[in-house]
PDB file of N, CA and C in Angstrom:
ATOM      1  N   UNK A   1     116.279  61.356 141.397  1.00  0.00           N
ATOM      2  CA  UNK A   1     116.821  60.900 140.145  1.00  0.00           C
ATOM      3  C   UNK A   1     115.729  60.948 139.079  1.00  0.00           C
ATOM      4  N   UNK A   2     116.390  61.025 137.874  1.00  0.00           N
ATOM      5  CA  UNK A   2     115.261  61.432 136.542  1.00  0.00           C
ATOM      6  C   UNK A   2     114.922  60.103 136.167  1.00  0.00           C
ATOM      7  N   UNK A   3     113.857  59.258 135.684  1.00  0.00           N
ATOM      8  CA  UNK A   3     113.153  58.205 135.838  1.00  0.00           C
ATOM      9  C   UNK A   3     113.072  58.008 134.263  1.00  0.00           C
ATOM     10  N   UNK A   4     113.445  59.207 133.797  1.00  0.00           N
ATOM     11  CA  UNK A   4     113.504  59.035 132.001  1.00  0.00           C
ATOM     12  C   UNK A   4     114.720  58.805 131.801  1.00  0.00           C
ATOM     13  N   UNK A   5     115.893  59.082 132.443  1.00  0.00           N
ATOM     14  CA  UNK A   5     117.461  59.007 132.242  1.00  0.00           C
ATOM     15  C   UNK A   5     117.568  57.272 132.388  1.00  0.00           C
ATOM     16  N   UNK A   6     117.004  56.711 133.708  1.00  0.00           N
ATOM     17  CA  UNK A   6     117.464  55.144 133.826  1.00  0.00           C
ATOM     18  C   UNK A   6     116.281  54.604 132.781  1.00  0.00           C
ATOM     19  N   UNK A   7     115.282  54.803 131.664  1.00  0.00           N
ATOM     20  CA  UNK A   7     114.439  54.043 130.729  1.00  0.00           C
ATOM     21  C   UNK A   7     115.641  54.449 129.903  1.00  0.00           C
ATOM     22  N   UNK A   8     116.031  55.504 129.680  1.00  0.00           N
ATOM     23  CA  UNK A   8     117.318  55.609 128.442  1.00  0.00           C
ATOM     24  C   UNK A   8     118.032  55.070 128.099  1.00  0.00           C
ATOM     25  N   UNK A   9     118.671  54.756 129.375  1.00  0.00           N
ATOM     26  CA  UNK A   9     120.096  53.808 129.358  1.00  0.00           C
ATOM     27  C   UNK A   9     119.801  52.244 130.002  1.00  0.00           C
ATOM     28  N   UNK A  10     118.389  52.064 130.021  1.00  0.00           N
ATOM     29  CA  UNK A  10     117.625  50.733 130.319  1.00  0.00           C
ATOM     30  C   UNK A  10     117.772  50.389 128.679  1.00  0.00           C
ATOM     31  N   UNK A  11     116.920  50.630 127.824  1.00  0.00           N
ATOM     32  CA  UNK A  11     116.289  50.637 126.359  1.00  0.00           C
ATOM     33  C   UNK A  11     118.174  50.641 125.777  1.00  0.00           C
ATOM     34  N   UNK A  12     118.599  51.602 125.535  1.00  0.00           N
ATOM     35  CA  UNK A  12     120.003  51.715 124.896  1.00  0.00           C
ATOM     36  C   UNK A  12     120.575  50.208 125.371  1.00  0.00           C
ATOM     37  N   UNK A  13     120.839  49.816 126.627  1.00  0.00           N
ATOM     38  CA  UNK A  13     121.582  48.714 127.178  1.00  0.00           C
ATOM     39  C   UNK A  13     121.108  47.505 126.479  1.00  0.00           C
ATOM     40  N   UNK A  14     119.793  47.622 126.496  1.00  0.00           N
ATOM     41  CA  UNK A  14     118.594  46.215 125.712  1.00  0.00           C
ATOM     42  C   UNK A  14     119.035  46.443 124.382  1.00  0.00           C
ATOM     43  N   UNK A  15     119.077  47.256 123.718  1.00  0.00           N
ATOM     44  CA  UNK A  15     119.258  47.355 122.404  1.00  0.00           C
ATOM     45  C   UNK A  15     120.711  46.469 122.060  1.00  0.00           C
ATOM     46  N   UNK A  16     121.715  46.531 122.673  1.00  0.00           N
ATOM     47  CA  UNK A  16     122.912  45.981 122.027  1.00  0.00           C
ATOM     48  C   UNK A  16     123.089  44.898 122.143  1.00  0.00           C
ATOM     49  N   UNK A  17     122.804  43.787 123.261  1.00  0.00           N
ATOM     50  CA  UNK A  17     122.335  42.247 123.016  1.00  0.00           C
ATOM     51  C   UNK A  17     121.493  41.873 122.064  1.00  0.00           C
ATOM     52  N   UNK A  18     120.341  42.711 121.565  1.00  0.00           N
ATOM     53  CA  UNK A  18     119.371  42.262 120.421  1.00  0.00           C
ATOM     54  C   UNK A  18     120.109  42.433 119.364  1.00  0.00           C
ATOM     55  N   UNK A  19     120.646  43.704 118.915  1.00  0.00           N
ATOM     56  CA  UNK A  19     121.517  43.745 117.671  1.00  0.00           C
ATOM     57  C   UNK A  19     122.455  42.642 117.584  1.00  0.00           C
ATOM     58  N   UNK A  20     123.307  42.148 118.591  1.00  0.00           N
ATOM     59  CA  UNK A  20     124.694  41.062 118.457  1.00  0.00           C
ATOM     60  C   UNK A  20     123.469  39.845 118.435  1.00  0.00           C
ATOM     61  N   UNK A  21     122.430  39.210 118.768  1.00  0.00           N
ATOM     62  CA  UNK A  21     121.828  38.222 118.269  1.00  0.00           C
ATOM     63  C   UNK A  21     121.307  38.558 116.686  1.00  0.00           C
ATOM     64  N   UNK A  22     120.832  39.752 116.497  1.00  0.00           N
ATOM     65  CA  UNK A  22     120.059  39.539 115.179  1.00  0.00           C
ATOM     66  C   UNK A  22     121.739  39.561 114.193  1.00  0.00           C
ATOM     67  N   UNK A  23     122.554  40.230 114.455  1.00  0.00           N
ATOM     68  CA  UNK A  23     123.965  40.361 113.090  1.00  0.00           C
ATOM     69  C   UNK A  23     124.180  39.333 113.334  1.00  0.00           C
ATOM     70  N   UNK A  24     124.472  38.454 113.959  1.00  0.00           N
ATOM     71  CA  UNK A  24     125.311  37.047 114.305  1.00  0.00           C
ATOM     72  C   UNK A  24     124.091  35.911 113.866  1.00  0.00           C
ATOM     73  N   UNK A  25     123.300  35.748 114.079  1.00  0.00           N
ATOM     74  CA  UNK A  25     122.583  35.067 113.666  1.00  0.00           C
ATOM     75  C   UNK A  25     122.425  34.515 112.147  1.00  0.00           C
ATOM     76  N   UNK A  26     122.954  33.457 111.453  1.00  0.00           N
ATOM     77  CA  UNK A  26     122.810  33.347 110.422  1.00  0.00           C
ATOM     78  C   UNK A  26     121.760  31.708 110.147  1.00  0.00           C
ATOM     79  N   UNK A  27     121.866  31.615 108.981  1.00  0.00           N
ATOM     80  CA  UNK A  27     120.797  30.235 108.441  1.00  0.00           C
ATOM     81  C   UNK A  27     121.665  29.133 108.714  1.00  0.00           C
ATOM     82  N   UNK A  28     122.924  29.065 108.856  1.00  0.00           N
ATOM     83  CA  UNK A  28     123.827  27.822 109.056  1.00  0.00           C
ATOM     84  C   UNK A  28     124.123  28.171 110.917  1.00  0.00           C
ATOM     85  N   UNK A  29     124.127  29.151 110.742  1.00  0.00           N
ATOM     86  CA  UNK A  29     124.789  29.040 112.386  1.00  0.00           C
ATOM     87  C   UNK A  29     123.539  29.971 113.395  1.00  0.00           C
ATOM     88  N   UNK A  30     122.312  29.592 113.785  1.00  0.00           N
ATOM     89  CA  UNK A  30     121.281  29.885 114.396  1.00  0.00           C
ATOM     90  C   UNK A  30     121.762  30.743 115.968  1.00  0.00           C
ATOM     91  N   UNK A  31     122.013  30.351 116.596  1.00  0.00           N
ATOM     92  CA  UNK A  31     122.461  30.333 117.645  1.00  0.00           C
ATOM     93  C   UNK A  31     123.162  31.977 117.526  1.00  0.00           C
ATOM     94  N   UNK A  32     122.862  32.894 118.020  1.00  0.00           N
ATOM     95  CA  UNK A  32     123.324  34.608 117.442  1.00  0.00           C
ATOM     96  C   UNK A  32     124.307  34.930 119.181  1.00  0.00           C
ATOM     97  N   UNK A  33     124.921  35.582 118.696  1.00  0.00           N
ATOM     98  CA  UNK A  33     125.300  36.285 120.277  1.00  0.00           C
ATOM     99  C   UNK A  33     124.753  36.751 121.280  1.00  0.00           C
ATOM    100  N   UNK A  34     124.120  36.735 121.195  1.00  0.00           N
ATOM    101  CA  UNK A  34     122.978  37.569 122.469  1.00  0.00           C
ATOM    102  C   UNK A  34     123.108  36.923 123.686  1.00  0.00           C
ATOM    103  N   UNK A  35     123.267  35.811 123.594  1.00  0.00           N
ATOM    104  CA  UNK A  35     123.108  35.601 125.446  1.00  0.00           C
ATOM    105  C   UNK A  35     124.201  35.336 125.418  1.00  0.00           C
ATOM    106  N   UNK A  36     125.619  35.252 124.801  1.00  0.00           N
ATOM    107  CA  UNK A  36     126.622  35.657 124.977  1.00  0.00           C
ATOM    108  C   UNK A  36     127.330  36.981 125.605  1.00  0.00           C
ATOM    109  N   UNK A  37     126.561  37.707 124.830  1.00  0.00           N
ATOM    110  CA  UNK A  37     126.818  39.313 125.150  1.00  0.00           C
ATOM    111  C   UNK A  37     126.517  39.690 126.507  1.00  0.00           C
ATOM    112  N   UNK A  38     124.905  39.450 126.709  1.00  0.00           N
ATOM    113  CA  UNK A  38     124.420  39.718 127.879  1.00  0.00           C
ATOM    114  C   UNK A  38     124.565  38.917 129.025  1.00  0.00           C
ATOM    115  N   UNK A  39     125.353  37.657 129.159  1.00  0.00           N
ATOM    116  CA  UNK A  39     125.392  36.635 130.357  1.00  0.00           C
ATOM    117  C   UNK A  39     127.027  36.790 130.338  1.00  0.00           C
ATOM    118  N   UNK A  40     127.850  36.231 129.521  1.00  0.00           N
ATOM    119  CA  UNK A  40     129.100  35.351 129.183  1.00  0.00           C
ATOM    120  C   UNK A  40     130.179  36.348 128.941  1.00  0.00           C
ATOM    121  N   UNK A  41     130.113  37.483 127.738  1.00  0.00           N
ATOM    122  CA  UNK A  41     131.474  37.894 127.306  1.00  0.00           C
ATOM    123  C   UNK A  41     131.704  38.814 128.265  1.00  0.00           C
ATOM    124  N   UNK A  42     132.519  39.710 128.590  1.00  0.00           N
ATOM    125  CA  UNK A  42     134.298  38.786 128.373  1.00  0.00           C
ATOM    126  C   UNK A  42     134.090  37.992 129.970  1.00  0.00           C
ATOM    127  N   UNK A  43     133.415  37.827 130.748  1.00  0.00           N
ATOM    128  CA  UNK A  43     133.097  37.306 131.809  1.00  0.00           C
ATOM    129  C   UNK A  43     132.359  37.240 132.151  1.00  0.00           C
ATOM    130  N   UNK A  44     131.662  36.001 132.664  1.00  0.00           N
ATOM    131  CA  UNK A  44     130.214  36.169 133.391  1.00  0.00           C
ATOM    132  C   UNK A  44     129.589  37.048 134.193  1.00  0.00           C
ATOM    133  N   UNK A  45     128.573  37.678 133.573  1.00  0.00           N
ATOM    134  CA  UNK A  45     127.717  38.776 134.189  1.00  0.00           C
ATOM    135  C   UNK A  45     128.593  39.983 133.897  1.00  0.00           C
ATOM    136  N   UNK A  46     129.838  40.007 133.230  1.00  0.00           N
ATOM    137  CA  UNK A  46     130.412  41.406 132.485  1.00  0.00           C
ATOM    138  C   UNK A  46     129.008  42.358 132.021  1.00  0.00           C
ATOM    139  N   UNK A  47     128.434  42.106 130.940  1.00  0.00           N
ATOM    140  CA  UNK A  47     127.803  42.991 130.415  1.00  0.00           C
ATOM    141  C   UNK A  47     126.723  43.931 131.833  1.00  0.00           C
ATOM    142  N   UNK A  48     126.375  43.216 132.667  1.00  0.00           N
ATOM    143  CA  UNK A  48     125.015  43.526 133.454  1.00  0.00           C
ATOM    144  C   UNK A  48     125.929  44.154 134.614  1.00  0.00           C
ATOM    145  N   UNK A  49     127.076  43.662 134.739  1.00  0.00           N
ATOM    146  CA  UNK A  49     127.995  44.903 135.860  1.00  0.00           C
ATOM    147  C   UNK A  49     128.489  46.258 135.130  1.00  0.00           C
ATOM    148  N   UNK A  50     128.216  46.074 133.926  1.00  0.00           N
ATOM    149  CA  UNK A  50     128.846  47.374 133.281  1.00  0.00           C
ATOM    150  C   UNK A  50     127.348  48.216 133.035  1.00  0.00           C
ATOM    151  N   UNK A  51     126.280  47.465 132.877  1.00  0.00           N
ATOM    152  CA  UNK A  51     124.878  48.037 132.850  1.00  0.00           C
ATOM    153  C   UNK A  51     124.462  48.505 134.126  1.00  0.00           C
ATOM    154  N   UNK A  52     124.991  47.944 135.539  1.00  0.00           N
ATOM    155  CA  UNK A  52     125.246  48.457 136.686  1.00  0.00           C
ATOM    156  C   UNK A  52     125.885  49.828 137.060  1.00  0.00           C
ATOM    157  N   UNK A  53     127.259  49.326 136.474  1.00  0.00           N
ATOM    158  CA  UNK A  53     128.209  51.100 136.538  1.00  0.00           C
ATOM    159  C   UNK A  53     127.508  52.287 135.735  1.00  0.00           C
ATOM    160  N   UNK A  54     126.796  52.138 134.928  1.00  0.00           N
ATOM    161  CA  UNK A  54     126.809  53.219 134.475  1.00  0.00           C
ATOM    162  C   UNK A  54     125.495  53.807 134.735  1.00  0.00           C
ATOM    163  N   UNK A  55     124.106  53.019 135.103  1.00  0.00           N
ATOM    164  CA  UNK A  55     123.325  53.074 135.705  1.00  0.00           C
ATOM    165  C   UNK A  55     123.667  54.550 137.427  1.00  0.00           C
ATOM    166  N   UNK A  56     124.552  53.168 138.251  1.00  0.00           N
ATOM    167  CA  UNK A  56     124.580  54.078 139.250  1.00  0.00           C
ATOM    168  C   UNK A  56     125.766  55.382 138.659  1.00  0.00           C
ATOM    169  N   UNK A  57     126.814  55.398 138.023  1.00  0.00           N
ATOM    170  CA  UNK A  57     126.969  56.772 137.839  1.00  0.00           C
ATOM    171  C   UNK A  57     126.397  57.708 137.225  1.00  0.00           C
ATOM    172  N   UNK A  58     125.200  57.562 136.563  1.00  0.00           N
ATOM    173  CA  UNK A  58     124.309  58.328 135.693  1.00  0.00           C
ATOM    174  C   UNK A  58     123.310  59.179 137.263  1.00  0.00           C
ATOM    175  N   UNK A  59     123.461  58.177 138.139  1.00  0.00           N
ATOM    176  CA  UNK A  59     122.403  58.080 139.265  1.00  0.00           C
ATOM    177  C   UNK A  59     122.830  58.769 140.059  1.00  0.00           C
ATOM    178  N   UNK A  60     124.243  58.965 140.789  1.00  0.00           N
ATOM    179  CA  UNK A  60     125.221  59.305 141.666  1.00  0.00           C
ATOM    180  C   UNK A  60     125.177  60.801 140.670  1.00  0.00           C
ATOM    181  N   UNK A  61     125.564  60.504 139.754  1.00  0.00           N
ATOM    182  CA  UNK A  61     125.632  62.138 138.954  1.00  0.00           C
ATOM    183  C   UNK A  61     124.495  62.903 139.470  1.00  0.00           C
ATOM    184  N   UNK A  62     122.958  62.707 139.358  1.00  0.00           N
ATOM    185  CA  UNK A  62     122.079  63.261 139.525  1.00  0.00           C
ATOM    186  C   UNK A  62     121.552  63.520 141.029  1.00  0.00           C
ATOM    187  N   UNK A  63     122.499  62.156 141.960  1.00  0.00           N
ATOM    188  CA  UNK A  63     122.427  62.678 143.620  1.00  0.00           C
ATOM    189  C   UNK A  63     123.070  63.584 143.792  1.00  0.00           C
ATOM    190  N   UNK A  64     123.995  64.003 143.445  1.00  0.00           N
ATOM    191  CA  UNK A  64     125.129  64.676 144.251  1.00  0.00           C
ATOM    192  C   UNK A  64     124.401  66.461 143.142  1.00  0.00           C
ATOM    193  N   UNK A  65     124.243  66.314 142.265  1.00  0.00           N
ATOM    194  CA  UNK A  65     123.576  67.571 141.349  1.00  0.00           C
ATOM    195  C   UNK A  65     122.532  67.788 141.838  1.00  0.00           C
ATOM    196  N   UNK A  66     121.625  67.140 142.318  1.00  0.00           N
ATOM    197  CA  UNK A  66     119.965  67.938 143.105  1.00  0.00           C
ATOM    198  C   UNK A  66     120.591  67.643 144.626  1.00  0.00           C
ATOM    199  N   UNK A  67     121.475  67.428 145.431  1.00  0.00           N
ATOM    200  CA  UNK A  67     121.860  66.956 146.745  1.00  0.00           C
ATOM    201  C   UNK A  67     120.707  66.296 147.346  1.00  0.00           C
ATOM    202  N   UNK A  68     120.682  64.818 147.119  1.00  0.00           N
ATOM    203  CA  UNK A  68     120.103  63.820 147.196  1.00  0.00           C
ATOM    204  C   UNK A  68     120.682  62.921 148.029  1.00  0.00           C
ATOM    205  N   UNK A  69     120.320  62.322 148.980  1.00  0.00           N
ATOM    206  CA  UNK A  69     121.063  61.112 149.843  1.00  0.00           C
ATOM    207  C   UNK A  69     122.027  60.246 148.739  1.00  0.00           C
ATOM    208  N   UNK A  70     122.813  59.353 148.679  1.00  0.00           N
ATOM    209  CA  UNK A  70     123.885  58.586 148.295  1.00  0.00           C
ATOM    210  C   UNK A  70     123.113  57.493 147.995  1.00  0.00           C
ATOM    211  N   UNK A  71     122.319  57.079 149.174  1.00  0.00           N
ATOM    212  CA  UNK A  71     121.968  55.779 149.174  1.00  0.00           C
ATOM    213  C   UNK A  71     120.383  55.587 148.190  1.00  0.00           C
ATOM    214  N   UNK A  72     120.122  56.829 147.699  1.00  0.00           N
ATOM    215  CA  UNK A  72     119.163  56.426 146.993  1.00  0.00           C
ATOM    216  C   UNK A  72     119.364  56.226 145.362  1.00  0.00           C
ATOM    217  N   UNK A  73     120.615  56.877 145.535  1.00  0.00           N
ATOM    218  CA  UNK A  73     120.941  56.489 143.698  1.00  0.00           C
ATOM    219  C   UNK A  73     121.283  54.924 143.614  1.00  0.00           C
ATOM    220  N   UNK A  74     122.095  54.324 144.784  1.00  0.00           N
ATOM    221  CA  UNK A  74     122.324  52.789 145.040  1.00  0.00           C
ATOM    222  C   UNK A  74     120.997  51.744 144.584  1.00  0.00           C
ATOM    223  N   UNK A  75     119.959  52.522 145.417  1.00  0.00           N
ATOM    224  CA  UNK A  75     118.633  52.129 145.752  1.00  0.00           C
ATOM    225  C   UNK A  75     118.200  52.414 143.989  1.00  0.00           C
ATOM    226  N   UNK A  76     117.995  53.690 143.785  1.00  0.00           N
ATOM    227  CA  UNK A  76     117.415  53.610 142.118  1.00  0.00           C
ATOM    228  C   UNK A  76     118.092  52.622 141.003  1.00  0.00           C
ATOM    229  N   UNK A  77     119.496  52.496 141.283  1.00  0.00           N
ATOM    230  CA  UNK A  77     120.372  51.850 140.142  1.00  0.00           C
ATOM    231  C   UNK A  77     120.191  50.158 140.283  1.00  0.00           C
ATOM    232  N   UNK A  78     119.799  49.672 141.621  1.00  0.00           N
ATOM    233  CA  UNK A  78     119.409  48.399 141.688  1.00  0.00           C
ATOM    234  C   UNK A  78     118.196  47.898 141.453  1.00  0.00           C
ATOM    235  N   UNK A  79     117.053  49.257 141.348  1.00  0.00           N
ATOM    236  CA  UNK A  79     115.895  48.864 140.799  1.00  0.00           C
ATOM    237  C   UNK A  79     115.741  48.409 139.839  1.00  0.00           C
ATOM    238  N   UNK A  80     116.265  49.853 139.543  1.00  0.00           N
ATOM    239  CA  UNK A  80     116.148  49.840 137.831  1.00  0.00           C
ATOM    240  C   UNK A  80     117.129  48.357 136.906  1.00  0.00           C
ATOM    241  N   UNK A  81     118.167  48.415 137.250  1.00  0.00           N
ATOM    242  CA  UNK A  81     118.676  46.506 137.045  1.00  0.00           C
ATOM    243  C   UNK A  81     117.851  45.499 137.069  1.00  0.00           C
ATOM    244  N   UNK A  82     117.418  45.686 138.477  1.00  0.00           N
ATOM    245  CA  UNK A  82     116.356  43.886 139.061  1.00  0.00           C
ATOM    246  C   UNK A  82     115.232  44.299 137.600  1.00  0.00           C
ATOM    247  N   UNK A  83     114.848  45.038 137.196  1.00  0.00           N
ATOM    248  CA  UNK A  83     113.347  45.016 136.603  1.00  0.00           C
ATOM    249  C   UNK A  83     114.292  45.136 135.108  1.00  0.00           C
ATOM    250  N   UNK A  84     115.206  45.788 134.548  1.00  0.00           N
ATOM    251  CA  UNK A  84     116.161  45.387 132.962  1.00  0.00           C
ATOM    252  C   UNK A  84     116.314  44.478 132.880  1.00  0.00           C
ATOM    253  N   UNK A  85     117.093  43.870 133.881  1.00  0.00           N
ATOM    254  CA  UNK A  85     117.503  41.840 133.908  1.00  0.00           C
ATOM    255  C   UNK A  85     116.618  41.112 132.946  1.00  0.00           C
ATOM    256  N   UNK A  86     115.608  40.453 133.724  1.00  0.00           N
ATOM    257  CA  UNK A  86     114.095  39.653 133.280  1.00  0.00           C
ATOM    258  C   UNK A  86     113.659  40.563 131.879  1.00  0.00           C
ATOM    259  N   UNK A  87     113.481  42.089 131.630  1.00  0.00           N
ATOM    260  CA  UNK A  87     113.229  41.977 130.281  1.00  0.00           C
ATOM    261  C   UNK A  87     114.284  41.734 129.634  1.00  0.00           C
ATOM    262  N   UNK A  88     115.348  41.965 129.791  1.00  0.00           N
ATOM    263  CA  UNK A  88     116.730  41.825 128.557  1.00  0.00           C
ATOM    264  C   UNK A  88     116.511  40.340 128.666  1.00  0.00           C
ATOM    265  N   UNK A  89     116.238  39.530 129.412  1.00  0.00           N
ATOM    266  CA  UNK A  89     116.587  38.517 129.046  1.00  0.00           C
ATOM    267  C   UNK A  89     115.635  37.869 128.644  1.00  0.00           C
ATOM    268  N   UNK A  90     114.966  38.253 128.807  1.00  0.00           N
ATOM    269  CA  UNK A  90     113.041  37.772 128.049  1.00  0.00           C
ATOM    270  C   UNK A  90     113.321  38.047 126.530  1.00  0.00           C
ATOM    271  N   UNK A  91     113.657  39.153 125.999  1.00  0.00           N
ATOM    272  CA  UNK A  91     113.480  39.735 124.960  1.00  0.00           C
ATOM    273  C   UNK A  91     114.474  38.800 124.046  1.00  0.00           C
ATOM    274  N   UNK A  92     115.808  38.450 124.184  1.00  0.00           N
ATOM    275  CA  UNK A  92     116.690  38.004 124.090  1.00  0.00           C
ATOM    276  C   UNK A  92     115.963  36.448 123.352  1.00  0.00           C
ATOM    277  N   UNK A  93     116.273  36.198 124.722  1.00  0.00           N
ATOM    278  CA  UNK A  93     115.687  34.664 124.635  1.00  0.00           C
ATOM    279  C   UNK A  93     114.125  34.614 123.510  1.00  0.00           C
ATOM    280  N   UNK A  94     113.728  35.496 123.579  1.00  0.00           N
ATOM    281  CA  UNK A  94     112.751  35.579 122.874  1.00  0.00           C
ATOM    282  C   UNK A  94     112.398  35.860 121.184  1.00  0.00           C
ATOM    283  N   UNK A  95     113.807  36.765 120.733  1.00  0.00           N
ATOM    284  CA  UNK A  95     114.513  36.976 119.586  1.00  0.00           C
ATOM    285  C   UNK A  95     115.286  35.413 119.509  1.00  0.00           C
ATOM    286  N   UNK A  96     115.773  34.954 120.004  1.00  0.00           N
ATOM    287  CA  UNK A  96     116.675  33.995 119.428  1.00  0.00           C
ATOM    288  C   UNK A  96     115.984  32.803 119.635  1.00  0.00           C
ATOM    289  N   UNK A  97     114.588  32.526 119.751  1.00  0.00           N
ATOM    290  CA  UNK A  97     113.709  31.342 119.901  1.00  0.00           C
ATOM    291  C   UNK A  97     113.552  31.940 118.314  1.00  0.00           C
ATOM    292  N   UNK A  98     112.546  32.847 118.045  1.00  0.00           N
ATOM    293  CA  UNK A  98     112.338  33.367 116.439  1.00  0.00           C
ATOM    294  C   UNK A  98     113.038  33.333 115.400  1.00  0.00           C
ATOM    295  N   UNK A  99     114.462  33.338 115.852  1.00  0.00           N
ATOM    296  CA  UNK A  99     115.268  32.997 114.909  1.00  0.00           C
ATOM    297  C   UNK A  99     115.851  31.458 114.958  1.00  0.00           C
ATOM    298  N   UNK A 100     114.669  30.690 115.424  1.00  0.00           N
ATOM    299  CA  UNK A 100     114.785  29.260 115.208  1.00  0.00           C
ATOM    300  C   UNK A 100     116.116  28.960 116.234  1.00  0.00           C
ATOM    301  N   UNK A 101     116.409  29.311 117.470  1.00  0.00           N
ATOM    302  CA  UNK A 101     117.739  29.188 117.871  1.00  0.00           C
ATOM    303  C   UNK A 101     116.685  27.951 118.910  1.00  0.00           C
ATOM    304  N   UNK A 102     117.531  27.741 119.955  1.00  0.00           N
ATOM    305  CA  UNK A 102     117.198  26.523 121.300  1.00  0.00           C
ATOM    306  C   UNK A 102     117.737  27.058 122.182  1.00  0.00           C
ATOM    307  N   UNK A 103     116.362  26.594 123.215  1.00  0.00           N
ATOM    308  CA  UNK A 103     117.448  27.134 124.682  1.00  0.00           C
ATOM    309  C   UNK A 103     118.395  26.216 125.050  1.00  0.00           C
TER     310      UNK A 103
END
């Protein structure tokens, strides 16, 4: 699997929780969407199972195109998650402390 394809769609995925905290975020209402987006909407852990699917089909695409075992796109797509998680949510939490929000 290409190791620049899962930073792509690592970085792209991070990007759209930061944007819904920084637009939502206002001076009366602190508190921005972001850990909404990335924990809560439309169901808990929605966003990070859909950062999952597309992960491993980006991954599965590229096993089955170089004929690669199955189980290693599984194996790449859960890496690459466990190590997005902790920054998306670092970053997050970290934007919406700056914008004066509370954990």
């Amino acid at each position: 699997m290409k190791l620049t394809q899962n930073i792509i769609i690592a970085v792209f995925a991070l990007i759209i929780p930061l944007v819904a905290e920084v637009a939502t975020a206002t001076k009366e209402s602190v508190p921005g969407t972001g850990f909404d987006v990335l924990l809560y909407q439309p169901f808990d852990f929605a966003y990070i199972l859909f950062v999952f699917l597309v992960l491993l089909s980006a991954n599965i695409y590229q096993a089955k195109k170089l004929s690669i075992p199955m189980y290693k796109a599984w194996l790449t797509s859960t890496s690459t998650l466990l190590i997005w998680f902790p920054i998306a949510f670092l970053a997050v939490g970290q934007l919406h402390l700056s914008l004066g929000g509370k954990l």
